[in-house]
Protein backbone atom coordinates (compact mmCIF):
# COMPACT_ATOMS: atom_id res chain seq x y z
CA UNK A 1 115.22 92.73 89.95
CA UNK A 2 115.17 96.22 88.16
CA UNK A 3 112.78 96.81 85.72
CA UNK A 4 113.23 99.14 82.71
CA UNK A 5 110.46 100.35 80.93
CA UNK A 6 110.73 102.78 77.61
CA UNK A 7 107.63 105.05 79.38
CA UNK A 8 106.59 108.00 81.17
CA UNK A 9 106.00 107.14 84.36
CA UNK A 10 103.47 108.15 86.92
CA UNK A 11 103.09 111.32 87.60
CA UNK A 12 103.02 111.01 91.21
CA UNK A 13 105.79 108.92 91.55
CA UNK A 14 107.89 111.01 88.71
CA UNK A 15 107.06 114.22 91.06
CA UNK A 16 108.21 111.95 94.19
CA UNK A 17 111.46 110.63 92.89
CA UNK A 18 112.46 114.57 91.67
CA UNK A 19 111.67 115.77 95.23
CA UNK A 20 113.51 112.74 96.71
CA UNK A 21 116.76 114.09 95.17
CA UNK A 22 116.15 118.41 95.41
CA UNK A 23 115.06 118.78 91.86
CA UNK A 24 111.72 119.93 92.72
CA UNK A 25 113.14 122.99 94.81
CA UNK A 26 115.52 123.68 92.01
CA UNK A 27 112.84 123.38 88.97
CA UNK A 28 110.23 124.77 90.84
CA UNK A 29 107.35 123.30 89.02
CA UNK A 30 103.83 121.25 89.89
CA UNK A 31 103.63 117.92 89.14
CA UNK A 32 101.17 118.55 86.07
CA UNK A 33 104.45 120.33 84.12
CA UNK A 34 106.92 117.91 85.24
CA UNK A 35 104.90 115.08 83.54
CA UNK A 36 104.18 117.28 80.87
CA UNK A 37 107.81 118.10 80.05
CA UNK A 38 108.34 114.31 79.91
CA UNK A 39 105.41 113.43 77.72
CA UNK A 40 107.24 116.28 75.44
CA UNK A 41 110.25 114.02 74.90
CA UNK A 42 111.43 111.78 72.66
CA UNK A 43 112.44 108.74 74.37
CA UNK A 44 111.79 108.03 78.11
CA UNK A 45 112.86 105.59 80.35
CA UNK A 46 112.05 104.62 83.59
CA UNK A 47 114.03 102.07 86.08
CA UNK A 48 111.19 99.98 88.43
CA UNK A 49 112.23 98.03 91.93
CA UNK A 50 108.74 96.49 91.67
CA UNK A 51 106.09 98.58 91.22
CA UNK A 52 108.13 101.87 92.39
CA UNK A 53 110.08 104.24 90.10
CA UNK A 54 113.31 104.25 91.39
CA UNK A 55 115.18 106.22 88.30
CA UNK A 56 114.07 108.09 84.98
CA UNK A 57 115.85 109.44 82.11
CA UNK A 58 115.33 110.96 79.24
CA UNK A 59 115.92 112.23 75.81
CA UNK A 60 114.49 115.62 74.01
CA UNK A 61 115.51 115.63 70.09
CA UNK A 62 114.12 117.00 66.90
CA UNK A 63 114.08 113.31 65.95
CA UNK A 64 116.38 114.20 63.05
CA UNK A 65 119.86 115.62 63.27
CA UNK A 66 120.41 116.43 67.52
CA UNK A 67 119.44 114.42 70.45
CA UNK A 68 119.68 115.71 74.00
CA UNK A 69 120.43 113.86 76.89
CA UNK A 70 119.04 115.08 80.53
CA UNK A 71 116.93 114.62 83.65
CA UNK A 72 118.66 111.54 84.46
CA UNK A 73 117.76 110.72 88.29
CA UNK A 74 118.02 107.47 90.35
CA UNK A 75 116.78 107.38 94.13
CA UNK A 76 119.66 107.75 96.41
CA UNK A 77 119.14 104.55 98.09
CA UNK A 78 119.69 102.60 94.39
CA UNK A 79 123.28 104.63 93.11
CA UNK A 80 126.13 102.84 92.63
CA UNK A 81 123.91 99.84 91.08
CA UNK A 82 124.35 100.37 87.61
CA UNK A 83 120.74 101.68 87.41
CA UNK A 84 122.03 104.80 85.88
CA UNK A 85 124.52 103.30 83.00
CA UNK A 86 122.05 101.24 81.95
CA UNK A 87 119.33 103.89 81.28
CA UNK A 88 121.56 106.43 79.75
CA UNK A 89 123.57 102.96 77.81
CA UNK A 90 119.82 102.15 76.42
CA UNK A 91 119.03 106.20 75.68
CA UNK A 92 122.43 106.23 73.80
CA UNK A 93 121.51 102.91 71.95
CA UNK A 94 118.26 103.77 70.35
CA UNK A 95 119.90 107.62 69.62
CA UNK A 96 122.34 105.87 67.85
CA UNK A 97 119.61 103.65 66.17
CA UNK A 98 118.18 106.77 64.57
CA UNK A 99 121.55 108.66 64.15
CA UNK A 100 120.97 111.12 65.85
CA UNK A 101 123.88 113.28 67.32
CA UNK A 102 123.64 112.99 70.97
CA UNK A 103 124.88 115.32 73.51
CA UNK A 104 124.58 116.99 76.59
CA UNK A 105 124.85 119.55 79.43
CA UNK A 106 126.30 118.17 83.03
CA UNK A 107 128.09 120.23 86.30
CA UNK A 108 131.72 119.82 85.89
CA UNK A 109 131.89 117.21 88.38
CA UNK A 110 129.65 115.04 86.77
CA UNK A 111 131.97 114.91 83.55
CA UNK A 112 134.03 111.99 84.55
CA UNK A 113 131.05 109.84 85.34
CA UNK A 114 129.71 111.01 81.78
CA UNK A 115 133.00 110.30 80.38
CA UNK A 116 132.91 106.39 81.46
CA UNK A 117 129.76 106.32 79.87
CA UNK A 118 131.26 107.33 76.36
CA UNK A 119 130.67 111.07 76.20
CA UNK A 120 133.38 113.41 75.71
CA UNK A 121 133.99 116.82 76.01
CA UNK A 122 133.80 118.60 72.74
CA UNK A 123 132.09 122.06 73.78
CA UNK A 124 131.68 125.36 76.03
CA UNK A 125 128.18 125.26 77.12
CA UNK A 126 126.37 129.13 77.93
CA UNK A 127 123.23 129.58 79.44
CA UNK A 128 121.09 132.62 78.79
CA UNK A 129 121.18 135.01 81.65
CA UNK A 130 117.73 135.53 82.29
């Protein structure tokens, strides 16, 4: 039975399910920022199999008018199990709880699986070339 928890998780697991799925090598940061970055946010939640994180997601807002959606990651061997809607379905619930306007950034191919969810496209998105 999945667990869901409204919590940072443990940093060593947090920095083990990121790695598990590439993020690490594309974020490039130690453990210590990674669980920092999550403290940071507004709303957390975490997905447990047990005692083991098997998904996180979370939400960074000003608490007031916007609310942004993002690092949502479930272990590989646990997609396809609904572990996913129901984080981002409880991250949208509590947004809309404080009405806040929530949005956010996803690849292109990740749209449609956004779109199930209730998110629509509404925007161009531009990142800063650094």
């Amino acid at each position: 039975m999945i667990r869901y928890e409204e919590a940072v998780p443990d940093m060593e697991q947090l920095y083990r399910l990121y790695g598990n799925d590439g993020w690490n090598d594309f974020l490039k940061l130690p453990k210590e920022t990674l669980y920092k970055a999550m403290e940071q946010s507004w709303l957390v939640i975490s997905a447990y199999d047990g005692e083991r994180l098997i998904g996180t997601g979370r939400i960074i807002s000003d608490g007031i008018i916007n609310a942004y959606l993002c690092g949502v990651i479930v272990e590989p061997a646990y997609r396809s199990k609904g572990i996913g809607k129901e984080m981002v379905g409880r991250l949208a619930k509590r947004c809309t709880q404080a009405h806040l306007h929530l949005q956010l950034l996803a690849e292109e191919e990740k749209a449609p699986y956004y779109e199930q969810l209730g998110f629509g496209v509404f925007t161009l998105g531009l990142k800063f070339k650094s």
